[in-house]
Every structure is written in structure tokens, then in C-alpha cells.
Protein backbone atom coordinates (compact mmCIF):
# COMPACT_ATOMS: atom_id res chain seq x y z
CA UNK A 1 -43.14 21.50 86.54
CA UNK A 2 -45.01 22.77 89.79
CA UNK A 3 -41.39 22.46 91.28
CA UNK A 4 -39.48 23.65 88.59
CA UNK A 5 -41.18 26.90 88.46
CA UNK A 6 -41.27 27.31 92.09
CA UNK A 7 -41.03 31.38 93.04
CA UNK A 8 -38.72 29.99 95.85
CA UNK A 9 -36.38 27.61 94.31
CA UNK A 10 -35.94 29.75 91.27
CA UNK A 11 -35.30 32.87 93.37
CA UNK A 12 -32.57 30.57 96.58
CA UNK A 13 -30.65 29.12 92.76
CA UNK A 14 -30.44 32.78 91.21
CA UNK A 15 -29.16 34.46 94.54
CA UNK A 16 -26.53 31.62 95.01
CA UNK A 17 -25.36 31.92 91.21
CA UNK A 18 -25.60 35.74 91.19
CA UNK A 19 -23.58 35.84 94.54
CA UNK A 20 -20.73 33.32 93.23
CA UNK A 21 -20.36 34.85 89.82
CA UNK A 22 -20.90 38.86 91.12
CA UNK A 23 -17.58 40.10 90.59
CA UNK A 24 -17.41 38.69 87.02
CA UNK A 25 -20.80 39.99 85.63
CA UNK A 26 -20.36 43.21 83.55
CA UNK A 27 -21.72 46.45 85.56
CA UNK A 28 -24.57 46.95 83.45
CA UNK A 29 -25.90 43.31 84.27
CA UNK A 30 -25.49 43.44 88.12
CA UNK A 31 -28.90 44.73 88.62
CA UNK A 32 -31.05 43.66 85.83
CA UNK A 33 -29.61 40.14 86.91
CA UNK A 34 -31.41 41.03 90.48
CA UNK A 35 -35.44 41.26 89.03
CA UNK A 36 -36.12 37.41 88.71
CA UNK A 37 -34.98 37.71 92.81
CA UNK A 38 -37.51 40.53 93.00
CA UNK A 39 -40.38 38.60 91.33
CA UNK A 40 -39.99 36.01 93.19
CA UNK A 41 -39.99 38.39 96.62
CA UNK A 42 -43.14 39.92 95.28
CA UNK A 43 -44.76 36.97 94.41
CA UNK A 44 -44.27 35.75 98.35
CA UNK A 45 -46.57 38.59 99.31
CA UNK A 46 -50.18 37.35 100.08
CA UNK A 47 -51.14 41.11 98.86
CA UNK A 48 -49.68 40.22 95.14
CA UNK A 49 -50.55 36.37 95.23
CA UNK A 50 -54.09 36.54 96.39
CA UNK A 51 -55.28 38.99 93.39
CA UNK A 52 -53.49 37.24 90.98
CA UNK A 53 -55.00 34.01 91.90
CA UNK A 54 -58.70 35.59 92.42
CA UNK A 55 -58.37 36.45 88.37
CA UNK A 56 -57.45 32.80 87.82
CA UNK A 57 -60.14 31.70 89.81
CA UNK A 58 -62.96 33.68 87.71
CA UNK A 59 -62.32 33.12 84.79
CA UNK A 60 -64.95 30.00 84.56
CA UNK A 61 -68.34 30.75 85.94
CA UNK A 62 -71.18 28.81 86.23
CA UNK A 63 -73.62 29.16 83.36
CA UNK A 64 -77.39 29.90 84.18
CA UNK A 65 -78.12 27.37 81.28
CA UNK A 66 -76.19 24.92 83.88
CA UNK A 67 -78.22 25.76 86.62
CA UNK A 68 -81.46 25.51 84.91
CA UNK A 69 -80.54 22.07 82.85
CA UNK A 70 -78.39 20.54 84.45
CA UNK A 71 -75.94 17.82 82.82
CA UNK A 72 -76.50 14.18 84.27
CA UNK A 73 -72.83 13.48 84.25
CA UNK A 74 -70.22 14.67 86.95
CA UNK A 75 -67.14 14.01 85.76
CA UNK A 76 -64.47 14.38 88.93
CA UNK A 77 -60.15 14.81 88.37
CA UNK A 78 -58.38 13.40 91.17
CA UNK A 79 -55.96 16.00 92.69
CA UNK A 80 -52.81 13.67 93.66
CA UNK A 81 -51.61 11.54 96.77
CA UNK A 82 -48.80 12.46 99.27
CA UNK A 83 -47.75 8.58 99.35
CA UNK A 84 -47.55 5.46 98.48
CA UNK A 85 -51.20 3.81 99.33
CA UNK A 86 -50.95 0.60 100.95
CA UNK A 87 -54.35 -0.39 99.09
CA UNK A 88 -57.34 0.26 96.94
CA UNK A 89 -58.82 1.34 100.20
CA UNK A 90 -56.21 3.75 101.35
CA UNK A 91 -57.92 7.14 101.36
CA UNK A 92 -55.56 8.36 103.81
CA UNK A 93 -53.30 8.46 101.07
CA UNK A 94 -54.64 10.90 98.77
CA UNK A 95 -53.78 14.33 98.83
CA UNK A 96 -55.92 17.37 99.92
CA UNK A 97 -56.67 18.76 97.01
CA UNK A 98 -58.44 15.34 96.04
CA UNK A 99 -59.99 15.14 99.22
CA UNK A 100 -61.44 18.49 98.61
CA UNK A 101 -62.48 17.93 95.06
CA UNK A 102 -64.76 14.87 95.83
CA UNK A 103 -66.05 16.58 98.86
CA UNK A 104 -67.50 19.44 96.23
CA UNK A 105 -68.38 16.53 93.50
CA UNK A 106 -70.65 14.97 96.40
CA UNK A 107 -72.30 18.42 97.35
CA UNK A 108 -73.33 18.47 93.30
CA UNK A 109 -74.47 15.08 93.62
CA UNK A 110 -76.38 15.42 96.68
CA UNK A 111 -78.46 18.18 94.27
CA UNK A 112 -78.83 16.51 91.73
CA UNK A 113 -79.15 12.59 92.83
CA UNK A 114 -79.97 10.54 89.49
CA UNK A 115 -76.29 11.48 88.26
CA UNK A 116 -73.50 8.90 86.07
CA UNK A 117 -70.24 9.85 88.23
CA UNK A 118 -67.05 9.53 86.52
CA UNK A 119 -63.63 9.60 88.38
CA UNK A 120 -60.74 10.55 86.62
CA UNK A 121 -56.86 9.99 87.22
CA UNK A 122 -54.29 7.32 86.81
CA UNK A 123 -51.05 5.83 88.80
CA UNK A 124 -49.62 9.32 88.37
CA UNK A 125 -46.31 8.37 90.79
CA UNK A 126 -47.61 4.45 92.82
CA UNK A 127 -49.46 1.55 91.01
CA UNK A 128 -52.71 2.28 92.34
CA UNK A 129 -55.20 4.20 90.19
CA UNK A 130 -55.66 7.70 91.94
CA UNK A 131 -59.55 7.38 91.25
CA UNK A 132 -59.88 4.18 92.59
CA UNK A 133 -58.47 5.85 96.24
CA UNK A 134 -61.29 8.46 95.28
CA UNK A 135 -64.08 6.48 94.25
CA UNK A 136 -63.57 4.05 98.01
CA UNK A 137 -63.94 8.00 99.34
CA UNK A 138 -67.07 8.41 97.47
CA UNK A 139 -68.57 5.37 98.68
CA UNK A 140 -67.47 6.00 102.38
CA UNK A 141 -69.67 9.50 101.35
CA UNK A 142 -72.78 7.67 100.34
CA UNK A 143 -72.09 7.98 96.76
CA UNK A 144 -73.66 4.96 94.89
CA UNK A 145 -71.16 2.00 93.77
CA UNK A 146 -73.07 1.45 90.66
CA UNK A 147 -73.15 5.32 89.82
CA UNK A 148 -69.25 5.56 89.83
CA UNK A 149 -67.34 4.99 86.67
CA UNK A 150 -63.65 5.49 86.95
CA UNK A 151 -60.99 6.32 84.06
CA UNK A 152 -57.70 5.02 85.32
CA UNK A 153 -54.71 5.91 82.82
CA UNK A 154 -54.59 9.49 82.48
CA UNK A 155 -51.41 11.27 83.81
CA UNK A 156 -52.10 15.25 82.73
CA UNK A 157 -55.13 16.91 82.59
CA UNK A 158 -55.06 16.51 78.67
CA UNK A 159 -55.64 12.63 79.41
CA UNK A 160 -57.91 13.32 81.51
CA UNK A 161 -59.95 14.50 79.10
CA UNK A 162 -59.16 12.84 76.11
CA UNK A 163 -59.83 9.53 78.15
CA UNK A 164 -63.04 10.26 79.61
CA UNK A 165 -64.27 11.20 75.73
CA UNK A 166 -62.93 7.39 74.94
CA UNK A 167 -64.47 5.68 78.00
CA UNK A 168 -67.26 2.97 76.34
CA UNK A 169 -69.99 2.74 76.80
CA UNK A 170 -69.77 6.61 76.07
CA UNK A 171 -70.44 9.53 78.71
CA UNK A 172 -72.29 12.23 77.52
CA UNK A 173 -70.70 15.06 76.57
CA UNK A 174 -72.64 17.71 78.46
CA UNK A 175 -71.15 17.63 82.05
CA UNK A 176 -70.42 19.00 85.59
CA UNK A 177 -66.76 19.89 85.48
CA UNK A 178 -65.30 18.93 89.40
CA UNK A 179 -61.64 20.42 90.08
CA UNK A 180 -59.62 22.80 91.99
CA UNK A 181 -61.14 26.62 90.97
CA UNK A 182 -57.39 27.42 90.30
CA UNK A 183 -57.09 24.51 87.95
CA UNK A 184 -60.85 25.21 85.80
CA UNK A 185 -59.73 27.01 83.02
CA UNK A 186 -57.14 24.57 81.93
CA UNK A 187 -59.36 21.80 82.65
CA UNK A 188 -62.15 22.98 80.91
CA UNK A 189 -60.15 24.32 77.58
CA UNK A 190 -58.66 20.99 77.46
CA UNK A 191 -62.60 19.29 78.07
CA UNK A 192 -63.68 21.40 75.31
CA UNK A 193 -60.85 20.84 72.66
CA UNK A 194 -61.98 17.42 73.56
CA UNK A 195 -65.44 17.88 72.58
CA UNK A 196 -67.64 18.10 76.09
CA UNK A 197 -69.68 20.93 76.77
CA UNK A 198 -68.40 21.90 80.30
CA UNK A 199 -70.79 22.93 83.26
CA UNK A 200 -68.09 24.30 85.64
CA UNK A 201 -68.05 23.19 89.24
CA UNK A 202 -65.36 24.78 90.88
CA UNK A 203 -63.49 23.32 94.23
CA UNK A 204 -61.40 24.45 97.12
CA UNK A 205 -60.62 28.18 95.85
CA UNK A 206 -57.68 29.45 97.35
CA UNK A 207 -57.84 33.42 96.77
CA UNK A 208 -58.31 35.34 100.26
CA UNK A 209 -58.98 38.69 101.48
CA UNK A 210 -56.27 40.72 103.98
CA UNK A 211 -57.07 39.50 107.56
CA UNK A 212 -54.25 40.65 109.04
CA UNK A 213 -50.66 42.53 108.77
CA UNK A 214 -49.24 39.08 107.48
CA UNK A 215 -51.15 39.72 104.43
CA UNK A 216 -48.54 42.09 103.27
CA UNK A 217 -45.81 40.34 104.39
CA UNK A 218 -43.58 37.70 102.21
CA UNK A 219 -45.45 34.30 103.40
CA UNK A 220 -44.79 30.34 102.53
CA UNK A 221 -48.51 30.51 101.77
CA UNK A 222 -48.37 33.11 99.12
CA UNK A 223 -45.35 31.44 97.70
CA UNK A 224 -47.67 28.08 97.31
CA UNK A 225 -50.19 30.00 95.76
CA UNK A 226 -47.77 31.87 93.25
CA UNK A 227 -46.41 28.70 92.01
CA UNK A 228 -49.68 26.90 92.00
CA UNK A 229 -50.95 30.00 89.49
CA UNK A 230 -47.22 29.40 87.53
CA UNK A 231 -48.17 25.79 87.09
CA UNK A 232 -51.61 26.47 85.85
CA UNK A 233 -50.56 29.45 82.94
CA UNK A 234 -47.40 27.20 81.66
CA UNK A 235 -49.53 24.26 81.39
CA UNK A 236 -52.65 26.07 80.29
CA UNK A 237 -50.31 27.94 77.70
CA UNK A 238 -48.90 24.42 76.27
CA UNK A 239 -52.07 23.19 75.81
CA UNK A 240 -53.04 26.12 73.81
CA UNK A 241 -49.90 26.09 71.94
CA UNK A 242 -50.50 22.08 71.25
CA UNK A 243 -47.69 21.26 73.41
CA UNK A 244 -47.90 17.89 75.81
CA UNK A 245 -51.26 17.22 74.29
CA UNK A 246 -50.40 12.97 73.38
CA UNK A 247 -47.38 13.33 75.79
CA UNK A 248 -47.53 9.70 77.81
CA UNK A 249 -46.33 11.81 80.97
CA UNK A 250 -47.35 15.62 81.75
CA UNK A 251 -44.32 17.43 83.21
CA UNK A 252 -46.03 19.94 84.43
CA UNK A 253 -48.10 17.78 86.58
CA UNK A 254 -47.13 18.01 90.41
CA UNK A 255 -47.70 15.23 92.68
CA UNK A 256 -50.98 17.63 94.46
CA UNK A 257 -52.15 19.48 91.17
CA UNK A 258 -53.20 17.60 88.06
């Protein structure tokens, strides 16, 4: 889905069909045929991305009740691979926003030391277990072998959740929430609708502030971001809808965004 709904693809496919089938459309839908093309120009621009994305972003805070008490669990989603690993202790092979998630998982950790840490994420595309790439990363970053638990057959962020709640023995149900900040509020809804109480710990945030004339200019960045924040409302949206919810495979996961 993070393809299919790609600002860029959608906009190159309409221009080709609206420039092979121009002459036959009637006059009155020549131009209204041209605002998907639009959209998708505007949503290149760093200037329209970047807010958009900053709204995603805060729409989870961190509650002072987490601050103050704060859950013993950490419960970690792995963020994809860009190959094949070659074996359980392949970290090369996971993707950034993975990387980046454990990176702010550890940080939570390091605060809070006497902590049950739970990775989850299945074989979403190769054979090996995306959170057993991440928990070999967590050990390389001093996290305790016999803190980690991992949950290895989830393929959406639905299963992710729904998993975790059927791991045995059972996690607790209060926890520290690890993801991408764009990806939080779908994660947590589908956490909650799973019955966890979710302390949000947000990673890798991706909304930035004009730092130069680029920022108003249509940019392979701000098209990332665009259909990053697409993936995020269609999925977020079928999950509210009840949509993909016992689905064996999530299509609107993307190999970096689960």
C-alpha cells in the first residue's frame, strides 16, 4: 500500500493516461481530470509535507502519569529490512527505520533499567523473524539477553498487537509504546483496541522546519514523507473501520513502515 498510494506513481500513471486519452475526454473533464496531478505536485513541496506530517506526529504525547509511573514493559515494532539477511545475526540487513526505533527503545531502557523488553515483527518479505535481526541489535547495544522477549509472526501492525496481548507467559498491559512518531497513532489505537494501556515513546520524527529555498520547492524528500503520511491515514482509517484487522497479510504494510 505505501507504493500504491505513492504521490509520485499515482501522479507519472495519471499524466501518461490523461495525455493518451486527451483528445477523447469531454471538455468539461479536461481540467478537473488535472487535480489528482496537482495534489500530487503539492504534496512534493517540503512547505505542504512537513506541516502535514508535524500534525501526524502530535497527535500522541507522552502522558505525565507515564513519566511519573512508568510501565515496566517496552514493547518495540520492528520497522522492516531492505534485504534478504544472510542470518539471525545480520543487522546490516534491517532497515533504518528499525535501526532507529531500537536506538530510541534503548535510550528508554537506559532510564529505566529493570525493564521486560518485547520485540515485535515477523518474516514480513525473508524467513528470518524481523525481531530476531533487532533483538542481535539490542544485544550488540548492551540490552540484556534475558530481558528480550520477541513476538515473531505478526505481519501488520494489527498483529503486532494482537500478538504481543497473546504472548504467554503474559506481558503486562501497561507499556512503553517504541515506533516511528509518524506511525504512533495507528500503533497505539490498534494497542488499545487490543487492550494495553499505551505509554507513547515516539522514534525518528520526520517533520522539519524551512532551512533553506528547497523547502518550497517540489523535493523526493517531501514526496517520501507525503506517502509515508498516505500510508499511515489509509491504514489507520481501516483499522478504525475494522478492515485488515485478522487479515494473515497487511497490504498496506511497506517493506520500511510497519
Amino acid at each position: 500500500m505505501h507504493t500504491f498510494l505513492s504521490p509520485f506513481r499515482s501522479g507519472v500513471l495519471l499524466a501518461l493516461l490523461l495525455m493518451l486519452s486527451w483528445r477523447w475526454l469531454p471538455r468539461w473533464l479536461r481540467w478537473p481530470a488535472l487535480v489528482p496531478i496537482f495534489a500530487c505536485v503539492l504534496l512534493s513541496l517540503p512547505v505542504v509535507a512537513n506541516p502535514l506530517v508535524r500534525w501526524q506526529e502530535s497527535r500522541v504525547h507522552i502522558d505525565q502519569d507515564c513519566a511519573l509511573k512508568p510501565p515496566s514493559t517496552i514493547v518495540v515494532l520492528s520497522g522492516g529490512t531492505t534485504r534478504n539477511p544472510a542470518s539471525e545475526e545480520d543487522i546490516s540487513a534491517l532497515g533504518e527505520s528499525s535501526i532507529r526505533r531500537m536506538f530510541a527503545a534503548t535510550i528508554r531502557l537506559q532510564l529505566q533499567t529493570d525493564t521486560l523488553f518485547v520485540i515485535a515483527g515477523g518474516a514480513a518479505q525473508y524467513k528470518i523473524a524481523e525481531s530476531r535481526l533487532m533483538a542481535e541489535l539490542a544485544r550488540q547495544l548492551g540490552v540484556p539477553s534475558d530481558a528480550i522477549r520477541l513476538e515473531m509472526l505478526s505481519r501488520s501492525t494489527w498483529q503486532n498487537a494482537e500478538f504481543v496481548a497473546a504472548l504467554r507467559p503474559a506481558v503486562d498491559k501497561r507499556i512503553w509504546l517504541v515506533t516511528s512518531a509518524l506511525h504512533l497513532p495507528r500503533a497505539t489505537y490498534a494497542f488499545e483496541q487490543n487492550g494495553f494501556e499505551v505509554c507513547a515513546w515516539p522514534a525518528d520524527p520526520l517533520a522539519a522546519e524551512a532551512n533553506s529555498p528547497g523547502y518550497f520547492l517540489p523535493s523526493t524528500t517531501g514526496l517520501r514523507k507525503s506517502e509515508a503520511l498516505i500510508h499511515e491515514w489509509v491504514g489507520e482509517a481501516a483499522y478504525r473501520m475494522g478492515w485488515l484487522r485478522g487479515a494473515d497479510r497487511d497490504p498496506w504494510s511497506g517493506s520500511d513502515e510497519r
